[in-house]
N, C-alpha and C. Protein backbone atom coordinates (compact mmCIF):
# COMPACT_ATOMS: atom_id res chain seq x y z
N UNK A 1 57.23 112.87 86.62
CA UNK A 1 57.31 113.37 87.98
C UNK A 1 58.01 112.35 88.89
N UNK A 2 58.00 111.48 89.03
CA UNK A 2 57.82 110.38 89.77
C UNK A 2 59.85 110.09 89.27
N UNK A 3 60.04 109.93 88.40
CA UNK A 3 61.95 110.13 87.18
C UNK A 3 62.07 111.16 88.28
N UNK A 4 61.34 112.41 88.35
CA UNK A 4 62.14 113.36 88.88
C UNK A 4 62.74 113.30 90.48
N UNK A 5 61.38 112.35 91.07
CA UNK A 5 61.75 112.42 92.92
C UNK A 5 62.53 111.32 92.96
N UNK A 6 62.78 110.56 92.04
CA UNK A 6 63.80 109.31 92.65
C UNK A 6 65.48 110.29 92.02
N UNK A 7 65.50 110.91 90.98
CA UNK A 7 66.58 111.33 90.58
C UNK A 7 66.92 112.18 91.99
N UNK A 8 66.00 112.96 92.57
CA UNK A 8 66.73 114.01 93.51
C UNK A 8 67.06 112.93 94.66
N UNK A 9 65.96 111.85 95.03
CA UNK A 9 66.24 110.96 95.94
C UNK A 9 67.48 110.68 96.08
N UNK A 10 68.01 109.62 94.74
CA UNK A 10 69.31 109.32 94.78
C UNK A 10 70.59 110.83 94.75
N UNK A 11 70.38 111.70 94.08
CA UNK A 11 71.32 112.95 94.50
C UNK A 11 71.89 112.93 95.80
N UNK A 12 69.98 113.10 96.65
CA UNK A 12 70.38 113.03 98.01
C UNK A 12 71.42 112.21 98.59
N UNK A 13 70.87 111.11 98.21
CA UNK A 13 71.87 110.04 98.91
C UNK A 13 73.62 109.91 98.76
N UNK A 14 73.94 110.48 97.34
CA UNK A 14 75.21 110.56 96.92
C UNK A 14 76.15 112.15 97.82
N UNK A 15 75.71 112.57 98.19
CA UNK A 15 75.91 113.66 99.34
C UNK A 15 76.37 113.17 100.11
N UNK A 16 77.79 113.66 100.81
CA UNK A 16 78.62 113.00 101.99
C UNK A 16 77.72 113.85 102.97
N UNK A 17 78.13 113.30 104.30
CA UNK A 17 77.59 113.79 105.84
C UNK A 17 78.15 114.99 105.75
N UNK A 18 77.28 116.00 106.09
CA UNK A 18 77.92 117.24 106.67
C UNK A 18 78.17 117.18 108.51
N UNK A 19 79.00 118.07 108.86
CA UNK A 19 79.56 118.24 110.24
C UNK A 19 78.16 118.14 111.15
N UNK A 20 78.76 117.86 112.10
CA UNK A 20 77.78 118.17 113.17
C UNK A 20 77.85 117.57 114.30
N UNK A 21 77.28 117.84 114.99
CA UNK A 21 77.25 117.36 116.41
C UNK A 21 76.59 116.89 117.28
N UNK A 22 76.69 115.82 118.12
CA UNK A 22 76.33 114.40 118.42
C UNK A 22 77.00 114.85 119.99
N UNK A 23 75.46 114.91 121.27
CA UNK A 23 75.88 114.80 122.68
C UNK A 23 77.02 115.58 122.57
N UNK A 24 76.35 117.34 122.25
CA UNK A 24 77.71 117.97 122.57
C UNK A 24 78.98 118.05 122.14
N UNK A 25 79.50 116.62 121.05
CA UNK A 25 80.53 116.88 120.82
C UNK A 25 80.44 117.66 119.37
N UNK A 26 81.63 118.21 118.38
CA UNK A 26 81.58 118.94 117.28
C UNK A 26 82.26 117.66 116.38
N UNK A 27 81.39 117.31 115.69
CA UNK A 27 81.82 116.12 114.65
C UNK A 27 82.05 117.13 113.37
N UNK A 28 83.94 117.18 112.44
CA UNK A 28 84.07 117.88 111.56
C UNK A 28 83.52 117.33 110.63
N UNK A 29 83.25 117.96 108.98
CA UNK A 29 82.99 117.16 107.88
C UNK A 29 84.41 116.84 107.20
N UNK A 30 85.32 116.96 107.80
CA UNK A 30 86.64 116.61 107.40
C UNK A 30 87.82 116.69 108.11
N UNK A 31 88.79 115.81 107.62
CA UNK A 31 89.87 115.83 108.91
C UNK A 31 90.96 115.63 107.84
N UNK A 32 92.56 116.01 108.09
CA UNK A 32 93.45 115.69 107.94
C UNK A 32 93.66 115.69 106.21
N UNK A 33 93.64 116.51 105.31
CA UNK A 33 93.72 116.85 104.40
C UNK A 33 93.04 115.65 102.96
N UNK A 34 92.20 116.17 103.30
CA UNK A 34 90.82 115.40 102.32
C UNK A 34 90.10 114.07 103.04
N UNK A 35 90.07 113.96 104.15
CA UNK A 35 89.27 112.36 104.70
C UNK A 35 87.66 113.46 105.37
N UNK A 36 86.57 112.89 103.99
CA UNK A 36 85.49 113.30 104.34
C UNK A 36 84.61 112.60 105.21
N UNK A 37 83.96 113.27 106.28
CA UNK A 37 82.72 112.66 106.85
C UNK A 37 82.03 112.01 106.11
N UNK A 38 82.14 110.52 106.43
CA UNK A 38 81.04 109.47 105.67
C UNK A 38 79.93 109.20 106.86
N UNK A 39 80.02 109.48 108.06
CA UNK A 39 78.63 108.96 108.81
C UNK A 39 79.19 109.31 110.09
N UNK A 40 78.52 109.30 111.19
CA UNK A 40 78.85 109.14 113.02
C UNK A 40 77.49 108.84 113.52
N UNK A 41 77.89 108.12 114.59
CA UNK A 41 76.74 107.82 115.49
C UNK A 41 76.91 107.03 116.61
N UNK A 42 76.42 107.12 117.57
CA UNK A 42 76.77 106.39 118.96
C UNK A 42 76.41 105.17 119.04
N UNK A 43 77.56 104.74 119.98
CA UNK A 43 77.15 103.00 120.17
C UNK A 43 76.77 103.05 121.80
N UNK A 44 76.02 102.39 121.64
CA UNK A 44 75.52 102.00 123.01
C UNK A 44 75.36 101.01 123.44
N UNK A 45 75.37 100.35 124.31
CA UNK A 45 75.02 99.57 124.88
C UNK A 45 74.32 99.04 126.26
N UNK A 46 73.07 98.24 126.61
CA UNK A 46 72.48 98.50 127.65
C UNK A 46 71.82 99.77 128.15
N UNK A 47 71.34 100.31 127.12
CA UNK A 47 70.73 101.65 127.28
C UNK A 47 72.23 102.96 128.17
N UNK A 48 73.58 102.71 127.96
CA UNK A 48 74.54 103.23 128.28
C UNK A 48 75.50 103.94 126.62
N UNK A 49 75.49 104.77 126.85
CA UNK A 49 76.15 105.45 125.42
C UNK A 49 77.59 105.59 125.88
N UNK A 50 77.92 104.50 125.01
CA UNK A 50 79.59 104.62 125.32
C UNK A 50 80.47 105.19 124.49
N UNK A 51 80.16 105.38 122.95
CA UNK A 51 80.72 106.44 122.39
C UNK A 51 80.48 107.06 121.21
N UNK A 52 80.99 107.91 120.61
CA UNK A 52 80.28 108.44 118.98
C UNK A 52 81.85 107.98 118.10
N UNK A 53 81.27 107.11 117.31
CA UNK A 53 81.53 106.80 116.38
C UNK A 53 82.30 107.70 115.43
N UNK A 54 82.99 107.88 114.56
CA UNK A 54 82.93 109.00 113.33
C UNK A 54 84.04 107.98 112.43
N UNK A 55 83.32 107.69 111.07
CA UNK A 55 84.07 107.38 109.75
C UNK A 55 84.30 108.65 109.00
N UNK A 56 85.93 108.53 108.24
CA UNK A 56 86.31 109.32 107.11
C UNK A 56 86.54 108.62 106.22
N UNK A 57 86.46 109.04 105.05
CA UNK A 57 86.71 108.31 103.97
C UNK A 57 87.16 109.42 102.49
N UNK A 58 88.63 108.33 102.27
CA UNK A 58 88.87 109.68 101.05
C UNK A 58 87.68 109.95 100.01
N UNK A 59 86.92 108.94 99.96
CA UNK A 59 86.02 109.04 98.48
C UNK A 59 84.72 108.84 99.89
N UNK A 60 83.96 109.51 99.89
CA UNK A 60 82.69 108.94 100.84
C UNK A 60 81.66 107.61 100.04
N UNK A 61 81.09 106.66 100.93
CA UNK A 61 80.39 105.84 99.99
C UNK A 61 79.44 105.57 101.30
N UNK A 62 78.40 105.19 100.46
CA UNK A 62 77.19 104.26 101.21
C UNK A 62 76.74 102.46 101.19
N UNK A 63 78.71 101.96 100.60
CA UNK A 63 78.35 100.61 100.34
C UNK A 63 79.37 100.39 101.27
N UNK A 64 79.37 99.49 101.90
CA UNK A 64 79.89 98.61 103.23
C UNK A 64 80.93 97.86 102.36
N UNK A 65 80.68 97.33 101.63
CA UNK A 65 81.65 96.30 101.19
C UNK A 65 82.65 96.92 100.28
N UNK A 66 82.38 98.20 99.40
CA UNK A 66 83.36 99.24 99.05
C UNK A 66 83.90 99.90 99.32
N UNK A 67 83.55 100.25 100.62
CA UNK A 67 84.53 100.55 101.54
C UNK A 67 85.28 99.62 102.44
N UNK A 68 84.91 98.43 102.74
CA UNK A 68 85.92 97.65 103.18
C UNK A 68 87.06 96.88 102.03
N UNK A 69 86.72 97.47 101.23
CA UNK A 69 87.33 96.65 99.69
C UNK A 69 88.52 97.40 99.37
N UNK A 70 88.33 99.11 99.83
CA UNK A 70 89.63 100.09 99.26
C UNK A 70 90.54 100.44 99.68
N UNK A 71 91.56 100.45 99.20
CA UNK A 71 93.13 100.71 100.15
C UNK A 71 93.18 101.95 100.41
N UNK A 72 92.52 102.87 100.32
CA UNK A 72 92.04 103.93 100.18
C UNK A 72 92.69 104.59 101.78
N UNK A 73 92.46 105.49 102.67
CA UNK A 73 93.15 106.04 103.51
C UNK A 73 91.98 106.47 104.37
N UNK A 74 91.47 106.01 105.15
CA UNK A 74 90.02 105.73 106.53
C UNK A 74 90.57 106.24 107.67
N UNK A 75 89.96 106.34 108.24
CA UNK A 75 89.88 107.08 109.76
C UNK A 75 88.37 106.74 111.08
N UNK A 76 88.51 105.75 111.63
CA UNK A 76 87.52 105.92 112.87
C UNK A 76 87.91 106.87 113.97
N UNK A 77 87.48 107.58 114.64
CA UNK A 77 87.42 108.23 115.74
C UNK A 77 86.40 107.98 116.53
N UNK A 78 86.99 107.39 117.96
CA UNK A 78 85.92 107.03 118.61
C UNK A 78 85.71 107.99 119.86
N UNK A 79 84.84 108.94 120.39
CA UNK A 79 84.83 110.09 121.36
C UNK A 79 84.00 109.45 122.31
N UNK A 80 84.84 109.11 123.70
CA UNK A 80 84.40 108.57 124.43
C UNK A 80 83.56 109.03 125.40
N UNK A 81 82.39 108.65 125.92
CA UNK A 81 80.82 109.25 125.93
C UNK A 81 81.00 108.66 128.10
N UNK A 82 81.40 107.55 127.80
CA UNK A 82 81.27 106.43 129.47
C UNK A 82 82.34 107.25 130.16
N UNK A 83 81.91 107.27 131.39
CA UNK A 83 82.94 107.61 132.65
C UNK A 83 84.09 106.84 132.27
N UNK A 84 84.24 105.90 132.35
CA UNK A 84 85.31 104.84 132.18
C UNK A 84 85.51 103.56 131.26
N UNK A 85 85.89 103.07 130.14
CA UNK A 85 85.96 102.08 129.49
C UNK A 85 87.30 101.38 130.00
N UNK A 86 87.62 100.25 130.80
CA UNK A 86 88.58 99.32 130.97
C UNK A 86 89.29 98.79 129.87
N UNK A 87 90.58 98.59 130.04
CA UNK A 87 91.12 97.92 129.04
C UNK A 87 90.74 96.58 128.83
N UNK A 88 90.19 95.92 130.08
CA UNK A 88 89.27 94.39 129.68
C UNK A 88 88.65 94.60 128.42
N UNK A 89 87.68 95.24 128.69
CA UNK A 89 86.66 95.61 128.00
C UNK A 89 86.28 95.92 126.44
N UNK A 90 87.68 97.21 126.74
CA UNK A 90 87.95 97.33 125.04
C UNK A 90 88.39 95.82 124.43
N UNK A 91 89.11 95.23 124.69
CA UNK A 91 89.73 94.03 124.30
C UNK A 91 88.77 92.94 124.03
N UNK A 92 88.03 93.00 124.86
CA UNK A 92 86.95 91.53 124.79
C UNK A 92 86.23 92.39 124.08
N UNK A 93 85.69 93.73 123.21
CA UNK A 93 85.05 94.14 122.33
C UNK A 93 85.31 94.02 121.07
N UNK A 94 87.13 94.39 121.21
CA UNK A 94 87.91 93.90 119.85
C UNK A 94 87.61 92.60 119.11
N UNK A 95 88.27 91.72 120.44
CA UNK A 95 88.05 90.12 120.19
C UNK A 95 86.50 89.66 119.52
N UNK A 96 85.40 90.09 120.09
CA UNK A 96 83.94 89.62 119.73
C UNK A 96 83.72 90.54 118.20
N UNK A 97 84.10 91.42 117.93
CA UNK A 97 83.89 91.95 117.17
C UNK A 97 85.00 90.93 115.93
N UNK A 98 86.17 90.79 116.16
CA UNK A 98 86.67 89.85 114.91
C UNK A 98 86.15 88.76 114.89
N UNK A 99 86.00 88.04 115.99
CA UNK A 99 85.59 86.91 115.62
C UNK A 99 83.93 86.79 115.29
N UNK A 100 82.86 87.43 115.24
CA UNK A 100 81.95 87.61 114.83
C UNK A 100 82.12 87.88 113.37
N UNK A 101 83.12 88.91 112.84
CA UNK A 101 83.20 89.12 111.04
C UNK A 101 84.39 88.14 110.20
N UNK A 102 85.07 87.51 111.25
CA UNK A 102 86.10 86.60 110.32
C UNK A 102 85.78 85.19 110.23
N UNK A 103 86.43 84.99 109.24
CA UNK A 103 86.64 83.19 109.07
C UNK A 103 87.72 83.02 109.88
N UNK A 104 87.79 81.57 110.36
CA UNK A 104 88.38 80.99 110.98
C UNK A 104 89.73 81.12 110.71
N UNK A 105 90.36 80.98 108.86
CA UNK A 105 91.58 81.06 108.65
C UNK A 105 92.02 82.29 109.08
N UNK A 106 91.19 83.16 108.55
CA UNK A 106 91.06 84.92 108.67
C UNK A 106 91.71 84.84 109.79
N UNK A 107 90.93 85.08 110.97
CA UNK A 107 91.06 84.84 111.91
C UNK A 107 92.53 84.55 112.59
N UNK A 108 92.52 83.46 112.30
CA UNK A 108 93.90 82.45 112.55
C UNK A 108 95.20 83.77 111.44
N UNK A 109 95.10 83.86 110.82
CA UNK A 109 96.11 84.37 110.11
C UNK A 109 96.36 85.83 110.50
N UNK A 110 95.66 86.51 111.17
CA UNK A 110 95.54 88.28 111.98
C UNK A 110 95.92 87.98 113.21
N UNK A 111 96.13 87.06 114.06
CA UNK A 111 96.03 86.51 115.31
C UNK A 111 97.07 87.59 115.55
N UNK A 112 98.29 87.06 115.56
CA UNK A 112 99.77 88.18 116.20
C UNK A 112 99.50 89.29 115.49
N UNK A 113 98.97 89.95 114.61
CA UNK A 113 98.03 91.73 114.72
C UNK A 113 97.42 91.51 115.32
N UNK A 114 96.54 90.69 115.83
CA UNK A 114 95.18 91.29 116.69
C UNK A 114 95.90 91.56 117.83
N UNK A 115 96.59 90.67 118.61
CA UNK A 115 97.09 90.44 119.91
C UNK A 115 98.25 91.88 120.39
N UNK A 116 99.10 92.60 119.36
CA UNK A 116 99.61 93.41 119.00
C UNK A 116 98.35 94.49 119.10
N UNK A 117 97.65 94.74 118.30
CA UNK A 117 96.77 96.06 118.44
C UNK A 117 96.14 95.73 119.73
N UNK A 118 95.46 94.67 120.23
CA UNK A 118 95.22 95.10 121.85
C UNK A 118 95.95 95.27 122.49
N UNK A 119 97.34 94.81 123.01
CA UNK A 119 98.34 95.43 123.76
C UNK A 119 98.63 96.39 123.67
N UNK A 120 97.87 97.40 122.88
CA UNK A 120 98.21 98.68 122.59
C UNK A 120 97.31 99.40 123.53
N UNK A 121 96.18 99.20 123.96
CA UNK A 121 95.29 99.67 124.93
C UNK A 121 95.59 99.71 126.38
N UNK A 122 94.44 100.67 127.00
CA UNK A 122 94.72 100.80 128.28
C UNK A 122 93.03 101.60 128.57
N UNK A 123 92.76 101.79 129.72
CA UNK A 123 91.85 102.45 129.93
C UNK A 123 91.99 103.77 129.65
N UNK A 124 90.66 103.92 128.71
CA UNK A 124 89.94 105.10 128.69
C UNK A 124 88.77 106.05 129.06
N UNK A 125 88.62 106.93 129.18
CA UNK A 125 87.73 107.62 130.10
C UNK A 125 87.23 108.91 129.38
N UNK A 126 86.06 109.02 129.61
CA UNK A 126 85.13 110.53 129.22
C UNK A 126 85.77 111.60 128.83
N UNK A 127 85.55 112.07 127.34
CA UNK A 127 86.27 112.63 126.94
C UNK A 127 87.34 112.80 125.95
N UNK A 128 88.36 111.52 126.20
CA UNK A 128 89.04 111.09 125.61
C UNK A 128 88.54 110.27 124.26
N UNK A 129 89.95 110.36 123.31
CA UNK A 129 89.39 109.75 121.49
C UNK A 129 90.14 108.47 121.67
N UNK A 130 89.96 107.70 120.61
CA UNK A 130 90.81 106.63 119.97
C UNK A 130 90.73 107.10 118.86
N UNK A 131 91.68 106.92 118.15
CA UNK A 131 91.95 107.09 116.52
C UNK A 131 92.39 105.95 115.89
N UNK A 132 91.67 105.61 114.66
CA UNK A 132 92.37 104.51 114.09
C UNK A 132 92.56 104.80 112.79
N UNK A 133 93.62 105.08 112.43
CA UNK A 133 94.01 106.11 111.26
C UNK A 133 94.74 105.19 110.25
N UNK A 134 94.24 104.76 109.33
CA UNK A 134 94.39 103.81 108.58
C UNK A 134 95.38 104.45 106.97
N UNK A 135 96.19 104.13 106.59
CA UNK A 135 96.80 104.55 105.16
C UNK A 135 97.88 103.59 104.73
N UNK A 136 97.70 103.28 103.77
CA UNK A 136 98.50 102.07 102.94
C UNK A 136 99.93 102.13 103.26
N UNK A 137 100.79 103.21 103.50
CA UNK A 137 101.95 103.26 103.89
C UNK A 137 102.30 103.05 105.09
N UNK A 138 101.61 103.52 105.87
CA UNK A 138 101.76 103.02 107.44
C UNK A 138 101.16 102.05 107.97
N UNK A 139 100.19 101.55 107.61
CA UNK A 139 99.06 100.59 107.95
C UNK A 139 98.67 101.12 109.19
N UNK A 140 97.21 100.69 109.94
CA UNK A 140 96.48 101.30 111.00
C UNK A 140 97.30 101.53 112.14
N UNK A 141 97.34 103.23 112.07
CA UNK A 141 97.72 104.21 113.52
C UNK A 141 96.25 103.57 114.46
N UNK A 142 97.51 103.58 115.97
CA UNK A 142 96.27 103.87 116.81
C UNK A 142 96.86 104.70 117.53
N UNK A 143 96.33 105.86 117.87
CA UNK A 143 95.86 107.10 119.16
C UNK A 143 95.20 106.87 119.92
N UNK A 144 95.38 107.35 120.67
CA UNK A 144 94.43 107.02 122.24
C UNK A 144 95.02 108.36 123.03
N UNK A 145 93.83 109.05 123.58
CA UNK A 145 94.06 110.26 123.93
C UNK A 145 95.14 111.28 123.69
N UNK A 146 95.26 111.32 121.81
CA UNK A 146 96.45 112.30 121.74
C UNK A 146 97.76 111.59 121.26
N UNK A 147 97.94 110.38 122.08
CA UNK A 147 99.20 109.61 121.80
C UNK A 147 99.29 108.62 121.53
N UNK A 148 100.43 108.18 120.09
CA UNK A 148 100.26 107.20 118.85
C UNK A 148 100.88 105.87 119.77
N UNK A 149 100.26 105.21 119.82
CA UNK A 149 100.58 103.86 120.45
C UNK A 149 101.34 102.94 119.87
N UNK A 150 101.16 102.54 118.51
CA UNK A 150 102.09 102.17 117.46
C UNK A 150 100.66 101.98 116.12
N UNK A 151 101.48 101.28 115.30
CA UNK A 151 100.83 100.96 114.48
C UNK A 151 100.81 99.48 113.68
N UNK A 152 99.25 99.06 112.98
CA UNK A 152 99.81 97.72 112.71
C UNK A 152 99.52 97.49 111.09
N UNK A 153 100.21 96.43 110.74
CA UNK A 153 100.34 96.81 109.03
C UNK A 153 99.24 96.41 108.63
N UNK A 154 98.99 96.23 107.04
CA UNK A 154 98.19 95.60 105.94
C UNK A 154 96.91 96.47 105.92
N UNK A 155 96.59 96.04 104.84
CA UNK A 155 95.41 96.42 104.32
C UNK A 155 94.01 95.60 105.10
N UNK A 156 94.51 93.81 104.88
CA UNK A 156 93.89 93.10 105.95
C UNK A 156 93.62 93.01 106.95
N UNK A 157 94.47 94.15 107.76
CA UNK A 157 93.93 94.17 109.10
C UNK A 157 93.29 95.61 109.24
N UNK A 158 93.18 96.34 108.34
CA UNK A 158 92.46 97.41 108.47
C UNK A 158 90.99 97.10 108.00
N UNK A 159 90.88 96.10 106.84
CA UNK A 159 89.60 95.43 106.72
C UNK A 159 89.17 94.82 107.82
N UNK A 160 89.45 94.08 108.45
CA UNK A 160 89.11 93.27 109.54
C UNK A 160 88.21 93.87 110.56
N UNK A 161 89.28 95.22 110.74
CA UNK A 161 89.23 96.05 112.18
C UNK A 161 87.65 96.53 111.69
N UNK A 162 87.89 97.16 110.39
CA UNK A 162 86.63 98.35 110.09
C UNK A 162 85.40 96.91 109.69
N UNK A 163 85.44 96.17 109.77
CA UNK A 163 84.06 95.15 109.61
C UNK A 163 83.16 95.15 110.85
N UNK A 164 84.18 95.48 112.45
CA UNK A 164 83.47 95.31 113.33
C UNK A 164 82.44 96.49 113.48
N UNK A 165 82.50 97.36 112.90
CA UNK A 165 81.47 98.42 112.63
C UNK A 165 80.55 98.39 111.21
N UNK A 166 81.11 97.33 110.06
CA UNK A 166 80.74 97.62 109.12
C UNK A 166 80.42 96.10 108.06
N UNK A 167 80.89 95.07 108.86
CA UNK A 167 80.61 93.73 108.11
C UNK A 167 79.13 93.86 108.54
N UNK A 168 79.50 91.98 108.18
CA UNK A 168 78.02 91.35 108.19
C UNK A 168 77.38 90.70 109.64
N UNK A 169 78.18 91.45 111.17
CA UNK A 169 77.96 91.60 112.15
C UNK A 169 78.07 92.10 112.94
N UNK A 170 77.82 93.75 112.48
CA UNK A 170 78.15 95.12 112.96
C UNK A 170 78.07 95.10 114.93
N UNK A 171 78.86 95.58 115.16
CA UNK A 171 78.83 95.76 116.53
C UNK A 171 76.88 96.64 117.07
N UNK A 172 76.71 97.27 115.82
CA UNK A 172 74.78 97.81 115.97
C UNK A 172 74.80 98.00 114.64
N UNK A 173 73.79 97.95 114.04
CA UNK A 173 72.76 97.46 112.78
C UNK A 173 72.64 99.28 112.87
N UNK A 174 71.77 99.78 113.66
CA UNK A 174 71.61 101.45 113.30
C UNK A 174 72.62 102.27 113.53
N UNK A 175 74.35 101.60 114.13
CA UNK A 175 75.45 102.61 113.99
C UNK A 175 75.95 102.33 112.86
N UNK A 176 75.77 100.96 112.29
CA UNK A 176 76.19 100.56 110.99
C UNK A 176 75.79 101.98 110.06
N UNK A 177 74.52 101.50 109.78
CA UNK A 177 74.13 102.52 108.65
C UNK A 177 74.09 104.11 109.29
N UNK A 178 74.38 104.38 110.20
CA UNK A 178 74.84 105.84 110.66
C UNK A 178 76.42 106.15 110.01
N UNK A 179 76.86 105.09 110.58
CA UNK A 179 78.55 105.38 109.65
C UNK A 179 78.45 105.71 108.51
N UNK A 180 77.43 104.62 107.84
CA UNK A 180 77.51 104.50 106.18
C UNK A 180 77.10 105.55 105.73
N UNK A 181 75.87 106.67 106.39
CA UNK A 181 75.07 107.64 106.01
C UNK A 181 73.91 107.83 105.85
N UNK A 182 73.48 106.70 105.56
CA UNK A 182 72.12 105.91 105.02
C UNK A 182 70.81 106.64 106.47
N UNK A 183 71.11 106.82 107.29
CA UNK A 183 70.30 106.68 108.05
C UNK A 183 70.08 108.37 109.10
């Protein structure tokens, strides 16, 4: 008996996120010809919900580090929840968020990408998405309400980017494992 509830247990768990919806908005279980819902969930901060989250993933997984490991073709969408997010803001979120998951060389060696993908920002406001549309041929698209801002290469900086939601100093511990599914 006991073989049997951990077998369905784990079943469970191997099950990607189905669709749904989070504060109104309609979170799909898929986007853009096979990138499945692996998790969504809002980040907040200061008791202020600034946005819902949503990971795709061609293969869905519930390991953090296998998914930051695959060249695989990812997607964040971020649906913005706050009246207003500043371009300060986003930027000094970017910034704390790499430098919280990188090493120093790391770090040092993404510098002109990092500095490049924030100049790509501007204020955003209620309503509006960011997209960070990640695929080995193009390296990470960014969108921002609709329109492709540019894009920046490697695989490494798409690891980087997706750690700040998914390393070992998630921007939140319970959006972490909301992305992942787990939760």
């Amino acid at each position: 008996m006991l073989k049997s509830l951990l077998c369905l247990f784990f079943l469970l768990l191997a099950i990607p996120a189905q669709g749904l919806e989070i504060e109104g908005v309609s979170i799909p279980d898929s986007v853009d010809s096979g990138l499945q819902l692996n998790g969504a969930g809002i980040r907040s901060k200061f008791f202020f919900k600034i946005y819902i989250a949503e990971l795709y993933l061609e293969k869905p997984s519930h390991n953090a580090e296998e998914i930051l490991g695959s060249d695989g073709r990812k997607r964040m969408t971020m649906h913005i929840l706050y009246d207003e997010v500043s371009r300060e803001k986003l930027v000094d979120g970017w910034n704390d968020g790499f430098e919280e998951n990188l090493g120093t060389d790391e770090l040092q060696a993404l510098e002109p990408r990092i500095q490049a993908f924030n100049g790509m920002f501007t204020d955003v406001h209620e309503g509006e998405t960011i997209v960070l549309d990640y695929s080995p041929e193009k390296g990470t698209e960014v969108i921002i309400a609709g329109k492709l801002k540019g894009s920046i290469a490697g695989a490494d900086f798409n690891r980087a980017l997706l750690s700040i939601w998914l390393g070992k100093n998630p921007v939140g511990d319970d959006l972490r494992d909301e992305l992942l599914g787990i939760e």
